[in-house]
N, C-alpha and C. Protein backbone atom coordinates (compact mmCIF):
# COMPACT_ATOMS: atom_id res chain seq x y z
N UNK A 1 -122.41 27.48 87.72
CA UNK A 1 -121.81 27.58 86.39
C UNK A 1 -122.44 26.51 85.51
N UNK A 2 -123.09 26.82 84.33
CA UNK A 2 -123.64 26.08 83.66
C UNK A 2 -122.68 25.51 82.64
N UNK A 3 -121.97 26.26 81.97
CA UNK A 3 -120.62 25.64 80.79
C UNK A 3 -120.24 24.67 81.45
N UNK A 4 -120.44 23.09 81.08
CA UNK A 4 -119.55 22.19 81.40
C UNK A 4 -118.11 22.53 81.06
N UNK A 5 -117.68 23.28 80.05
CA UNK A 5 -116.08 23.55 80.06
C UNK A 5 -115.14 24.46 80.91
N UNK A 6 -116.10 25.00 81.75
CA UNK A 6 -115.33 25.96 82.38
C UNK A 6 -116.07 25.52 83.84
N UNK A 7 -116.77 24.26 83.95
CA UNK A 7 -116.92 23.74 85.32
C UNK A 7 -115.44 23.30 86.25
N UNK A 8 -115.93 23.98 87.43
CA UNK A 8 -114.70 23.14 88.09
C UNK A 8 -114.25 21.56 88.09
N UNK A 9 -112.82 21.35 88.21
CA UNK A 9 -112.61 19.92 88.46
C UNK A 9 -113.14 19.42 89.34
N UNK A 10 -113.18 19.56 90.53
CA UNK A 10 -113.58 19.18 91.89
C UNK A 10 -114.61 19.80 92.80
N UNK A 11 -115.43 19.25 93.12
CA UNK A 11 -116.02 19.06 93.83
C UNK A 11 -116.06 20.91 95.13
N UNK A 12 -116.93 22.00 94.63
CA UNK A 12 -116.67 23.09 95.86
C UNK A 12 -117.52 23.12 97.00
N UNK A 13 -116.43 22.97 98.30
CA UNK A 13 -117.17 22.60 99.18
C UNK A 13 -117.20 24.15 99.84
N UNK A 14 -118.31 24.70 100.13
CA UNK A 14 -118.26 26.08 100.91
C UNK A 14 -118.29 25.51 102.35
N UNK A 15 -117.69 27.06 102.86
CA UNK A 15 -117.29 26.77 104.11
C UNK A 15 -116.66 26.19 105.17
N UNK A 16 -115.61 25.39 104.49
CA UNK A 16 -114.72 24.19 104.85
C UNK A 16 -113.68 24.94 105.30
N UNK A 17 -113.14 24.56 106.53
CA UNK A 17 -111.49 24.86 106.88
C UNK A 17 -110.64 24.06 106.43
N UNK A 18 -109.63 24.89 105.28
CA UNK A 18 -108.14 23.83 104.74
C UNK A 18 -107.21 25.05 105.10
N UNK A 19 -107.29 25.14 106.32
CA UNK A 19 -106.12 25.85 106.84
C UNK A 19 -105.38 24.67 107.48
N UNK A 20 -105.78 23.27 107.63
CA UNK A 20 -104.61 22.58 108.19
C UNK A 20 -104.77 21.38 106.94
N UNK A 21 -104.90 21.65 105.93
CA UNK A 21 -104.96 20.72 105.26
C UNK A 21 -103.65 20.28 104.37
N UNK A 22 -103.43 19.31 104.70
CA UNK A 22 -102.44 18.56 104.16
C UNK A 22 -101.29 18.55 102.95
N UNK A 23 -101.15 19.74 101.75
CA UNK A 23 -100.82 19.19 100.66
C UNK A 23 -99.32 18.65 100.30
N UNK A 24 -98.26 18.45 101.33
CA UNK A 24 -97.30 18.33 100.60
C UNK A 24 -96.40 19.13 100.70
N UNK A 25 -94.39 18.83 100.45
CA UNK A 25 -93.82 19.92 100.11
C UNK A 25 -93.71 20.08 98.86
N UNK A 26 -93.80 21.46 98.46
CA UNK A 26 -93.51 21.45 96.47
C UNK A 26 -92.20 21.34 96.31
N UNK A 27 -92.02 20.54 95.43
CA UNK A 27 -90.39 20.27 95.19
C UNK A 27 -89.56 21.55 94.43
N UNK A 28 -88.17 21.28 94.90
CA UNK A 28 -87.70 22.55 94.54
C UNK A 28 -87.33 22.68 93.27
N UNK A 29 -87.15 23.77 92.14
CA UNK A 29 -87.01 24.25 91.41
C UNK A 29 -85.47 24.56 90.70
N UNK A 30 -84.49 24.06 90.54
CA UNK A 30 -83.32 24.16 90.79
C UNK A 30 -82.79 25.34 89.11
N UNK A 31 -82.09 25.70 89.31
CA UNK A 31 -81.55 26.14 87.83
C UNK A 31 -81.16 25.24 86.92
N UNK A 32 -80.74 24.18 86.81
CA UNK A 32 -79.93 23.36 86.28
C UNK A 32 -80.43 21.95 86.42
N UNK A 33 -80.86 21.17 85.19
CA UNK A 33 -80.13 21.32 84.24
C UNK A 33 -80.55 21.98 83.07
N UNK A 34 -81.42 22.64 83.19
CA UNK A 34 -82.42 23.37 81.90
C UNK A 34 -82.04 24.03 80.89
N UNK A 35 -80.58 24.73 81.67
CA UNK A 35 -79.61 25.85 80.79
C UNK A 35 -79.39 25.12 79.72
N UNK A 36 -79.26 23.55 79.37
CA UNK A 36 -78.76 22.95 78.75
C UNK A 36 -79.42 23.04 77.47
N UNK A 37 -80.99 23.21 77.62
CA UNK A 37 -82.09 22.47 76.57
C UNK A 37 -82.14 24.13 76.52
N UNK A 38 -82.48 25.47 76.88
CA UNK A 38 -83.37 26.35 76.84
C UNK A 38 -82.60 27.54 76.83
N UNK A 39 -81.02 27.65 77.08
CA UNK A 39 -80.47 28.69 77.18
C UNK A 39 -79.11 28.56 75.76
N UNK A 40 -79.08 27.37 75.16
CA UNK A 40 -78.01 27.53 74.40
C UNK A 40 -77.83 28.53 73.05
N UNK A 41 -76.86 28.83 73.21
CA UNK A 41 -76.56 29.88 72.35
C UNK A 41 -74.66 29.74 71.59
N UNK A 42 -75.17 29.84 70.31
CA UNK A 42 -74.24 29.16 69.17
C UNK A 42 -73.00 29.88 69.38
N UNK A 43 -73.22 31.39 69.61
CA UNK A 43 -71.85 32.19 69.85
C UNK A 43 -71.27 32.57 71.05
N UNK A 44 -72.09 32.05 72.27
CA UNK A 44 -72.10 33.20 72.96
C UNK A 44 -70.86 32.86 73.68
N UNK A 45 -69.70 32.22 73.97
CA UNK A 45 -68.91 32.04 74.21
C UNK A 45 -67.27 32.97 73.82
N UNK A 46 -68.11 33.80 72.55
CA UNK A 46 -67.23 34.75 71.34
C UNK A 46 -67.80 36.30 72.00
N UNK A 47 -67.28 36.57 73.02
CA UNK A 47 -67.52 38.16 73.51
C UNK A 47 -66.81 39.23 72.44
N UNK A 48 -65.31 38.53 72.27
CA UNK A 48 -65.33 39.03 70.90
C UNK A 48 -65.19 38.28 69.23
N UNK A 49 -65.26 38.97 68.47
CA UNK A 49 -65.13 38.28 67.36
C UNK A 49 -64.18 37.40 66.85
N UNK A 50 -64.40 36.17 66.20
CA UNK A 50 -63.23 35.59 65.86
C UNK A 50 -61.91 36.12 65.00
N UNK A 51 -60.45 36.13 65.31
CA UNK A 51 -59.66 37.00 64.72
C UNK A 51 -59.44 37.88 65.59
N UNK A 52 -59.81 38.13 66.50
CA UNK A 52 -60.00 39.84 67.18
C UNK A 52 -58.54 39.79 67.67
N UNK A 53 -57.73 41.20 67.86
CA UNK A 53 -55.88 41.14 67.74
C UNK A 53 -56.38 41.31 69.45
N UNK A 54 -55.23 40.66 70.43
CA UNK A 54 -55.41 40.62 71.40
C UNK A 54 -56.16 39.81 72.26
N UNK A 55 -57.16 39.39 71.47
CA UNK A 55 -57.92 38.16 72.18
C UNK A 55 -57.39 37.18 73.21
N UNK A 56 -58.09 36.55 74.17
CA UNK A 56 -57.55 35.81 74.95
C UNK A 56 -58.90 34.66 75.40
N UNK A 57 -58.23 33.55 76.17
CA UNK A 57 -59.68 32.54 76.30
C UNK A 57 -59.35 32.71 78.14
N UNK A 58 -60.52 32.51 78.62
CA UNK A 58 -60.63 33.17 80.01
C UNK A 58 -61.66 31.49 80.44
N UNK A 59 -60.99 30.47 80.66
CA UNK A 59 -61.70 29.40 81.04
C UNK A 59 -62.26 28.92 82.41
N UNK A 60 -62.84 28.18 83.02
CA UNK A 60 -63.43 27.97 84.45
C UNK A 60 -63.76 26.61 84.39
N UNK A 61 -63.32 26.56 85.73
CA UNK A 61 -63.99 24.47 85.71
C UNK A 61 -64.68 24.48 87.20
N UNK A 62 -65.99 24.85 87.20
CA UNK A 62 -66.86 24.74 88.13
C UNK A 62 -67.03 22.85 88.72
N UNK A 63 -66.56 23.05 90.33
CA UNK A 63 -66.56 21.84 91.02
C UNK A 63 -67.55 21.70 92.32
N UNK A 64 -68.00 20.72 92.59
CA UNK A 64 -68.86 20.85 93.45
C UNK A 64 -68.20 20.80 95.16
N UNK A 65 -69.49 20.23 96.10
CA UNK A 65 -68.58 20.30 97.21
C UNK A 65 -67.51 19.44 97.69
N UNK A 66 -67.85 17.99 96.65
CA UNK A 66 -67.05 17.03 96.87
C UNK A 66 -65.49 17.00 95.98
N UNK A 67 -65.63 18.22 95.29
CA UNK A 67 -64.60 18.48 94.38
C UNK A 67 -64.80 17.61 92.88
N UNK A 68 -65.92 17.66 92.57
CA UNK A 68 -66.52 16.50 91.06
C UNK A 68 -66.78 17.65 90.74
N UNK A 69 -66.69 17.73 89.09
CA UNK A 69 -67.13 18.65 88.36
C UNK A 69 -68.57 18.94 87.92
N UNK A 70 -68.77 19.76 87.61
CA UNK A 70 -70.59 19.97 87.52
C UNK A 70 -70.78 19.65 85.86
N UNK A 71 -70.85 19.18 85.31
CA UNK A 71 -70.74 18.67 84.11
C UNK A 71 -71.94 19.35 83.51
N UNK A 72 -73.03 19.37 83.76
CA UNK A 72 -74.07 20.98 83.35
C UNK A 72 -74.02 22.38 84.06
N UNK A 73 -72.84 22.58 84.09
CA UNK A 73 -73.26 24.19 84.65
C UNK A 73 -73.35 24.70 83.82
N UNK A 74 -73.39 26.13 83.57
CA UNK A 74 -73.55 27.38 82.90
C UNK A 74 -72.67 28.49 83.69
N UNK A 75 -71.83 29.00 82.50
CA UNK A 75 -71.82 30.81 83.32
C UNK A 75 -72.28 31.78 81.98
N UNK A 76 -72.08 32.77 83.13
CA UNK A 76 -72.67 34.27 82.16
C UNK A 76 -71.28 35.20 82.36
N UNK A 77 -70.97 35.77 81.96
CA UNK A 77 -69.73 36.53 82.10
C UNK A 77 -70.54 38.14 81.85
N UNK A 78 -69.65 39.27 82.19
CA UNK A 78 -69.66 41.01 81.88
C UNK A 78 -68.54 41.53 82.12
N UNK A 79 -68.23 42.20 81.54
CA UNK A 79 -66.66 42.99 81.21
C UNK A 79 -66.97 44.10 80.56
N UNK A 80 -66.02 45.11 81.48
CA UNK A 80 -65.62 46.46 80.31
C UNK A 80 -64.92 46.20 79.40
N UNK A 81 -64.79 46.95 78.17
CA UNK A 81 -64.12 47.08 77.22
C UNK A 81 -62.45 47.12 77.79
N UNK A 82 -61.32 46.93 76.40
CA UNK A 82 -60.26 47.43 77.06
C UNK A 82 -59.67 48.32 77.44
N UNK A 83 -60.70 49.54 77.55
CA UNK A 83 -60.37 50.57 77.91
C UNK A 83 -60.98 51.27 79.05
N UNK A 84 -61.77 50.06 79.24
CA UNK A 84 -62.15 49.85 80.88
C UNK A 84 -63.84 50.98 80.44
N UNK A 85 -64.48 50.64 79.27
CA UNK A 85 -65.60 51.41 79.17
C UNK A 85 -66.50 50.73 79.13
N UNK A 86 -68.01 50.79 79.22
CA UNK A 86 -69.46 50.04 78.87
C UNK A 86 -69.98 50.80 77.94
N UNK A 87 -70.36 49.93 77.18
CA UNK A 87 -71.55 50.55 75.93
C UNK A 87 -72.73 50.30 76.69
N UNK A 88 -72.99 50.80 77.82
CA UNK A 88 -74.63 50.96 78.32
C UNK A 88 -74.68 52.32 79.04
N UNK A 89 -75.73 52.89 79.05
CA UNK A 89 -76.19 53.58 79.55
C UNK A 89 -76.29 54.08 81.10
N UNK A 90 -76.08 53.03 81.90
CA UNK A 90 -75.75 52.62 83.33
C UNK A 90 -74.44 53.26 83.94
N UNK A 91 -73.43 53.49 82.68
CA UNK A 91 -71.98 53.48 83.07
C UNK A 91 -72.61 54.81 83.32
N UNK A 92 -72.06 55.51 84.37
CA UNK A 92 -72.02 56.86 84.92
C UNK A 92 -71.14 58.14 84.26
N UNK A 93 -70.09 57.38 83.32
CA UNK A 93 -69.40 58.27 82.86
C UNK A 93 -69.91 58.28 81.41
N UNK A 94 -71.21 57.44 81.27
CA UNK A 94 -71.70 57.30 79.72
C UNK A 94 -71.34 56.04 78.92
N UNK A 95 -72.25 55.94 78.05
CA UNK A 95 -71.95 55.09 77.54
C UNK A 95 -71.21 55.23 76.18
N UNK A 96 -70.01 54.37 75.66
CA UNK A 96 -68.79 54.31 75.21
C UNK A 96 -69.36 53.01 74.00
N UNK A 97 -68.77 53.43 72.96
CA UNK A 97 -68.76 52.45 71.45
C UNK A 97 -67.46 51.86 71.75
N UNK A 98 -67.24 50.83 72.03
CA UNK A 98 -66.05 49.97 72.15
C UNK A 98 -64.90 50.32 70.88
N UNK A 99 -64.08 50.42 71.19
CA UNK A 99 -63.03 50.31 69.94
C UNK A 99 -62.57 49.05 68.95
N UNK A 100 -63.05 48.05 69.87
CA UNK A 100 -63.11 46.83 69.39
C UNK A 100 -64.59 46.46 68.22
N UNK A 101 -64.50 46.51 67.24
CA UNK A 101 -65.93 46.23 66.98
C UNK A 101 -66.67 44.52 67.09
N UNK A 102 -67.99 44.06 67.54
CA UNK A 102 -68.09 43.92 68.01
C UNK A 102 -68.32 42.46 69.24
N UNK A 103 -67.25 43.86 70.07
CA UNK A 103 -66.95 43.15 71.32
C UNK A 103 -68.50 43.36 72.37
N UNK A 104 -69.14 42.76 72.91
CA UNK A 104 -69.97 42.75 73.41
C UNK A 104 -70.70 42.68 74.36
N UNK A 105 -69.34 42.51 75.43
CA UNK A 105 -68.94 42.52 77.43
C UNK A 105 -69.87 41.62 77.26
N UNK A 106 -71.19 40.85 77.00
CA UNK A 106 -71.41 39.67 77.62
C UNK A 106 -70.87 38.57 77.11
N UNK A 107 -70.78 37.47 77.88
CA UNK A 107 -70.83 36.17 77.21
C UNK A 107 -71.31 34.95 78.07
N UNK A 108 -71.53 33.97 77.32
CA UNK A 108 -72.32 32.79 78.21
C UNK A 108 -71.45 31.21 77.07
N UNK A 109 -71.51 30.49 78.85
CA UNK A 109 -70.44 29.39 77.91
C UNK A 109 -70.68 28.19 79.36
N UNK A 110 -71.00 26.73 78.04
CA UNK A 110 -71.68 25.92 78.76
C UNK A 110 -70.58 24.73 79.05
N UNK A 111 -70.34 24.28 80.22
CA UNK A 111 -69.11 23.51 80.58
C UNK A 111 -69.33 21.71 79.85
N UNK A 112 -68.53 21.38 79.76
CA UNK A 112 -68.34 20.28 79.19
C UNK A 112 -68.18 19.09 80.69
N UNK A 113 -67.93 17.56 79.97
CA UNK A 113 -68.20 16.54 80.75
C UNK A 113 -67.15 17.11 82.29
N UNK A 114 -65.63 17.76 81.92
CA UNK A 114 -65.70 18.04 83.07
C UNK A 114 -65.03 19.41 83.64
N UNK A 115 -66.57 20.09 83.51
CA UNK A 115 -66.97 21.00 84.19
C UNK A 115 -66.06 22.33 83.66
N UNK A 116 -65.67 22.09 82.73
CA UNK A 116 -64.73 23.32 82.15
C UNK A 116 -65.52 24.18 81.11
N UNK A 117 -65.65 25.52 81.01
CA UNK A 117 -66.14 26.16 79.95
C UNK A 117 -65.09 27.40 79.50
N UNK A 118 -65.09 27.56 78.17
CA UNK A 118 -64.01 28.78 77.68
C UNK A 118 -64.77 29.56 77.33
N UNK A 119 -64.86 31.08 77.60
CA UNK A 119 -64.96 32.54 76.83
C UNK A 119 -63.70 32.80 75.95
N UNK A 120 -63.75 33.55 75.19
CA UNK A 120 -62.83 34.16 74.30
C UNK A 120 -63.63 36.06 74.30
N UNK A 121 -62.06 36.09 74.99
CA UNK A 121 -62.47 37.81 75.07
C UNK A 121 -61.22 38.61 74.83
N UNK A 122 -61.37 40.07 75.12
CA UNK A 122 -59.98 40.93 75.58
C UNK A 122 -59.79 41.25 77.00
N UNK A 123 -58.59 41.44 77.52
CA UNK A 123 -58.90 41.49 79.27
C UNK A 123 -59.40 43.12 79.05
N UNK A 124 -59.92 43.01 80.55
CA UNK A 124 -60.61 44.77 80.55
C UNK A 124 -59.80 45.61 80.83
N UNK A 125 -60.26 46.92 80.97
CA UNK A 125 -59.06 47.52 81.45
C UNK A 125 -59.86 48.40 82.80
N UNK A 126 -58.79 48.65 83.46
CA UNK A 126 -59.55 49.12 85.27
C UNK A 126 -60.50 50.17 85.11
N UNK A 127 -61.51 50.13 85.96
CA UNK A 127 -62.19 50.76 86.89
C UNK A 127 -62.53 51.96 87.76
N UNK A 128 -63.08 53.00 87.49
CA UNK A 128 -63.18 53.83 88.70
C UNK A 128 -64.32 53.47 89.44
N UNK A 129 -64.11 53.57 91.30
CA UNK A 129 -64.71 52.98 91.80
C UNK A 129 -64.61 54.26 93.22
N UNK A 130 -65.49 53.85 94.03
CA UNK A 130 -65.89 55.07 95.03
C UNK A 130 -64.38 55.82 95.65
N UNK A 131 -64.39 57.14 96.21
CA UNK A 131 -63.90 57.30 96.89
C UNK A 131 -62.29 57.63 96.21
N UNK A 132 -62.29 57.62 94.98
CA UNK A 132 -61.40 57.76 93.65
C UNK A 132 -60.49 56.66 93.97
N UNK A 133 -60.92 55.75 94.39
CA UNK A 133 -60.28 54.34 94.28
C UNK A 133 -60.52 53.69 93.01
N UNK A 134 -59.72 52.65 92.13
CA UNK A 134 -59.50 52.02 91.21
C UNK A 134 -60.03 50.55 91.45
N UNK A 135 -60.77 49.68 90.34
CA UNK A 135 -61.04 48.78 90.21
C UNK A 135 -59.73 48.08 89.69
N UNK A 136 -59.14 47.04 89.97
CA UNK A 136 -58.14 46.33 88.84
C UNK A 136 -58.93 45.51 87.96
N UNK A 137 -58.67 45.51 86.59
CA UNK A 137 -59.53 44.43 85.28
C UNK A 137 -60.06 43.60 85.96
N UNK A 138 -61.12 43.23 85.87
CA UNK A 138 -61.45 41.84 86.28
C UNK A 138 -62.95 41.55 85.61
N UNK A 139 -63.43 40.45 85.53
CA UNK A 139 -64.89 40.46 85.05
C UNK A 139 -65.41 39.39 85.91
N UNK A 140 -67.11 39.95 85.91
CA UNK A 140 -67.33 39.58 86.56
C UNK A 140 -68.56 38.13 86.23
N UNK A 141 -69.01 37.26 87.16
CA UNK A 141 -69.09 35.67 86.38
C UNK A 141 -70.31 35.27 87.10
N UNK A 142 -71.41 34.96 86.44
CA UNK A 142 -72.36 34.41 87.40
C UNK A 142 -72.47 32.82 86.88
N UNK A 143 -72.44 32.06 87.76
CA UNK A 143 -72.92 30.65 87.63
C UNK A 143 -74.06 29.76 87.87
N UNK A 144 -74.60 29.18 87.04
CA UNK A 144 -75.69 28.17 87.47
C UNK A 144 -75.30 26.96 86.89
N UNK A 145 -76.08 25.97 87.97
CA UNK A 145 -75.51 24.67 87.74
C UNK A 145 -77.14 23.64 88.96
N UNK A 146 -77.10 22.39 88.34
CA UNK A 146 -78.02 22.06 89.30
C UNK A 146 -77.91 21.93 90.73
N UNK A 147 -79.01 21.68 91.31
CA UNK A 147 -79.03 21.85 93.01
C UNK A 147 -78.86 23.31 93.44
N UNK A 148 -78.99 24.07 92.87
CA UNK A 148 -78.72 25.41 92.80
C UNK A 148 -80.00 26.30 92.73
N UNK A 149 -80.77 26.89 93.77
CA UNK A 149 -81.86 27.49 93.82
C UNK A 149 -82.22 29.07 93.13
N UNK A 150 -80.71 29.68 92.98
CA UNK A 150 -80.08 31.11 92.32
C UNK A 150 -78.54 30.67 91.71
N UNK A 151 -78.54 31.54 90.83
CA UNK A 151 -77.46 31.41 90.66
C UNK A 151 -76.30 32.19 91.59
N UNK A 152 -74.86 31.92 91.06
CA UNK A 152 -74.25 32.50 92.02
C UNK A 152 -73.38 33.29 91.53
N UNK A 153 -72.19 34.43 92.24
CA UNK A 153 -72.03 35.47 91.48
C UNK A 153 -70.40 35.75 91.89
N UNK A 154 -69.77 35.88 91.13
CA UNK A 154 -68.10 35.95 91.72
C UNK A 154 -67.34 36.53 90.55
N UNK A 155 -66.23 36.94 90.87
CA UNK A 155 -64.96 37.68 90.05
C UNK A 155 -63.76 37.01 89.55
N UNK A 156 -63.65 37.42 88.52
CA UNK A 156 -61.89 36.62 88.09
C UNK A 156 -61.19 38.09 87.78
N UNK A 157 -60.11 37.74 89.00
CA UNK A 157 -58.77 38.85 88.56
C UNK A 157 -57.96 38.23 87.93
N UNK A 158 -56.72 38.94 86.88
CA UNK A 158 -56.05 38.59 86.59
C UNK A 158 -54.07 38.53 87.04
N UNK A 159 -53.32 37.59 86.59
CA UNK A 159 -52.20 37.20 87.32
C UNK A 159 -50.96 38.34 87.20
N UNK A 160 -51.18 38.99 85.83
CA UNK A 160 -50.06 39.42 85.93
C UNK A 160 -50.69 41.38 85.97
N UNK A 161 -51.57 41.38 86.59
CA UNK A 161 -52.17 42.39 87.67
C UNK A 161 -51.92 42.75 88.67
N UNK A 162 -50.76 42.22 89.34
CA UNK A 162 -50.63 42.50 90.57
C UNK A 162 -50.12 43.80 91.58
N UNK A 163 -50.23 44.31 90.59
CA UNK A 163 -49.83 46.10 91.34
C UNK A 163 -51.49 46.08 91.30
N UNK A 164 -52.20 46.57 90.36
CA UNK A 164 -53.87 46.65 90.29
C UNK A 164 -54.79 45.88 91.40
N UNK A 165 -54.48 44.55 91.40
CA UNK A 165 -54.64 43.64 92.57
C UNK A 165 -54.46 44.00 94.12
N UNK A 166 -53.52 44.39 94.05
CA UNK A 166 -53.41 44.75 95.76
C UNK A 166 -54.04 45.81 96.10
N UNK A 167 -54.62 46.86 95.35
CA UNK A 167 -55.23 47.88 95.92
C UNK A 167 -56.79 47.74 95.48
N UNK A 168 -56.91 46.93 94.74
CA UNK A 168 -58.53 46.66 94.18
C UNK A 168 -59.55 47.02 95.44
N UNK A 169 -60.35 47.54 95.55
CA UNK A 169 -61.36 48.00 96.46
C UNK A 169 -61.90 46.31 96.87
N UNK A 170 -62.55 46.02 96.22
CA UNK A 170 -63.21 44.30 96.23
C UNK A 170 -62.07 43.55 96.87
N UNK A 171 -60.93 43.59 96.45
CA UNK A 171 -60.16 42.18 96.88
C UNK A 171 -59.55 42.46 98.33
N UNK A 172 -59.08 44.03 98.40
CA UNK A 172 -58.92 44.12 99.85
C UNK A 172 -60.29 43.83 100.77
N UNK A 173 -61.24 43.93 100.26
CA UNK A 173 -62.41 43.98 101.67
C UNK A 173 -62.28 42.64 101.93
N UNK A 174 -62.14 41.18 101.27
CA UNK A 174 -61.75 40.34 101.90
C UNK A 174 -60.42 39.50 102.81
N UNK A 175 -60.74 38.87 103.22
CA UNK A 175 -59.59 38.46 104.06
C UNK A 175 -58.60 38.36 103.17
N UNK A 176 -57.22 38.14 103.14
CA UNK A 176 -56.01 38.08 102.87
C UNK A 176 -55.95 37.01 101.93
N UNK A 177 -56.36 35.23 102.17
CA UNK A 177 -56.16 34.43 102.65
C UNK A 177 -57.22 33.75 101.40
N UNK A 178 -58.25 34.80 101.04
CA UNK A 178 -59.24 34.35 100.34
C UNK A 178 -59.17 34.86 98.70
N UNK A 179 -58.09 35.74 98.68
CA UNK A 179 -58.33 37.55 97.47
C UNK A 179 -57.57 35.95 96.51
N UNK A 180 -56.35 35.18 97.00
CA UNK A 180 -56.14 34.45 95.47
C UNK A 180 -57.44 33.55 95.30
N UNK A 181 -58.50 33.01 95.82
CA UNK A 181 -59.15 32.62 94.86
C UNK A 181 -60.08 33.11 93.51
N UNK A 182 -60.06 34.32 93.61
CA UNK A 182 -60.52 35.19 92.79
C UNK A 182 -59.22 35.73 91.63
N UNK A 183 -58.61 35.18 91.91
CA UNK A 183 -57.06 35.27 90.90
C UNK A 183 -56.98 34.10 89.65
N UNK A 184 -57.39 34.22 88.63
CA UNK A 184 -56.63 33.18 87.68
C UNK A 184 -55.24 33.23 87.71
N UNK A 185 -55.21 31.68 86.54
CA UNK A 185 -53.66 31.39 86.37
C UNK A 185 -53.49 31.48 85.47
N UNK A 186 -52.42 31.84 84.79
CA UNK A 186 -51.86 31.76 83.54
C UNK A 186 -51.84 30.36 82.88
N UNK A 187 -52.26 30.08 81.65
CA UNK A 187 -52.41 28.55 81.17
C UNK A 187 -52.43 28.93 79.43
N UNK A 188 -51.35 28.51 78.81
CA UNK A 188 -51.25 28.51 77.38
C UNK A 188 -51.98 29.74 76.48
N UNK A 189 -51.02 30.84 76.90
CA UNK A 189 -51.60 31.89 76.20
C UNK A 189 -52.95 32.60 76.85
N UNK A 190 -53.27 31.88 78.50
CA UNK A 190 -54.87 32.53 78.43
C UNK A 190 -55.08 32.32 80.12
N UNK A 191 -56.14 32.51 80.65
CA UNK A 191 -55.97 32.31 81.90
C UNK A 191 -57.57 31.40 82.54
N UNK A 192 -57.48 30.53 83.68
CA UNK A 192 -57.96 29.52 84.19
C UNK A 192 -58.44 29.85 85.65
N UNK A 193 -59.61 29.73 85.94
CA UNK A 193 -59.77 29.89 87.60
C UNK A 193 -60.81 28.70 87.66
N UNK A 194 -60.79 28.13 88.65
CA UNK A 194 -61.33 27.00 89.71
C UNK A 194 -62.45 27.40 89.93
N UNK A 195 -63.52 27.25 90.46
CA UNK A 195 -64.67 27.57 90.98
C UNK A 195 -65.25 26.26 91.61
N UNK A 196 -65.36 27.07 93.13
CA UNK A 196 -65.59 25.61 94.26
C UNK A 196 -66.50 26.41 94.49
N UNK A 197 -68.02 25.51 94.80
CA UNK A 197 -69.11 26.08 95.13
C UNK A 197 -69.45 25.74 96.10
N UNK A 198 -68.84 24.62 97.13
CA UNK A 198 -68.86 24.71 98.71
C UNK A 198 -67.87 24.44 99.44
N UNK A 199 -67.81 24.38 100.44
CA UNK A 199 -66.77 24.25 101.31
C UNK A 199 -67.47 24.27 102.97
N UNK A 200 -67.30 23.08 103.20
CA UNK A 200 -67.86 23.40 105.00
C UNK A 200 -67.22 23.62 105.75
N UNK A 201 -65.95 23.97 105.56
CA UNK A 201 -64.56 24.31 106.23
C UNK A 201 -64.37 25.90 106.09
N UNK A 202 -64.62 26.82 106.75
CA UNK A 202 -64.84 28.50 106.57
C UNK A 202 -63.28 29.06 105.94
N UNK A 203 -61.87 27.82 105.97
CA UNK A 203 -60.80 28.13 105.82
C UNK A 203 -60.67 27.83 104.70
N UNK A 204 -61.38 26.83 104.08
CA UNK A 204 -61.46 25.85 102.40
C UNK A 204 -60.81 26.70 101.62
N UNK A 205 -61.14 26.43 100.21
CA UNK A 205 -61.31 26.55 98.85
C UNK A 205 -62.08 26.86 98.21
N UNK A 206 -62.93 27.03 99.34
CA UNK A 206 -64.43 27.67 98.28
C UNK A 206 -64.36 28.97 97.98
N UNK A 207 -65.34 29.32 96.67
CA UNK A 207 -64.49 30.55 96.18
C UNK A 207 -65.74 31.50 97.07
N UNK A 208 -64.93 32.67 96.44
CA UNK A 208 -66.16 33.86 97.56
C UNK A 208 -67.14 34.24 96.54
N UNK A 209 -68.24 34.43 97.26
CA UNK A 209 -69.35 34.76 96.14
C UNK A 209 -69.80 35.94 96.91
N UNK A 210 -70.67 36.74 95.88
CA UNK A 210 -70.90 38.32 96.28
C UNK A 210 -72.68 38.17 96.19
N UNK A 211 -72.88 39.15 97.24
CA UNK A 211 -74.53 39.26 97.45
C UNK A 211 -74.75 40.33 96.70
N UNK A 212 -75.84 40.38 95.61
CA UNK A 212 -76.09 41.49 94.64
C UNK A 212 -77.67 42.44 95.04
């Protein structure tokens, strides 16, 4: 190669074995804290509009394994409408113009010093799901936060659901023992769930996360 600008850096040695050659582990890549600088977004916490009749704030306080709050996480939220419809194309029964105008099933909302973040939405309304089984409302929540190689992916049901709840397809397939951590609480007009992202105890507090 004659272009000094497009000469290599170093030195090519032909014929050399660097099959045992040395370089290093590459350090890992984590999600977090980047969401902070590269993902913020002014509304996105407003799934629906401000004013909207019915509205509710649907909050989370992501904790780590030691039970400290993650003070940069991120979630992403998705929800049907309240009439339990999607404005996408995906929905099998079609896609549906919300009655709400616009409400927007996503939202993304960045936690504060400790570890709490609020959506403002409408709750959904249920589900058809295989086998003419029923979904109960719930939406569903992905989280990132640092030390975190993927993000992770889990459900909030709601409290005063509980006929919907007990037959939910999702909450029965888990153990008994585990279905309230996927349950918010009622808290000033709105509802609150925990999010424990480990637990080395298989009986813990850690919440259940779903393989997608």
């Amino acid at each position: 190669m004659t272009d000094s600008e497009f000469a290599p850096r170093y030195p090519v040695v032909l014929g050399a074995d660097h099959s045992t050659a040395s370089f290093g582990q590459t350090p890992s890549q984590t999600v977090g804290p980047y969401v902070h600088i590269g993902l913020l977004w002014p509304d996105g916490a407003d799934v629906v509009p401000p004013g909207t009749a019915d509205a509710v704030s649907l909050s989370f306080t992501v904790l780590d394994g030691a039970r400290q709050p993650v003070s940069d996480a991120m979630i992403e939220t998705w929800q049907a409408d309240a009439d339990g419809r999607f404005d996408h194309p995906d929905d099998p029964r079609g896609a549906a113009t919300p009655r709400i105008e616009g409400f927007r099933g996503f939202g993304r909302a960045f936690a504060d010093s400790d570890g709490t973040m609020t959506i403002r939405t409408v709750k959904p309304g249920p589900l058809p799901a295989e086998n003419d089984a029923v979904e109960a409302p719930h939406v569903d929540v992905g989280i990132f936060a640092r030390g975190m190689l993927e993000r992770v992916v889990t459900r909030v049901y709601f409290p005063d659901e509980a006929a919907a709840n007990a037959t939910d397809p999702v909450l029965c397939a888990l153990p008994e023992r585990k279905r309230a951590r996927l349950v918010a609480t009622s808290v000033d007009g709105g509802y609150h769930l925990d999010i424990v992202l480990q637990n080395t105890d298989p009986d813990g507090d850690e919440t259940p996360f779903f393989a997608l």
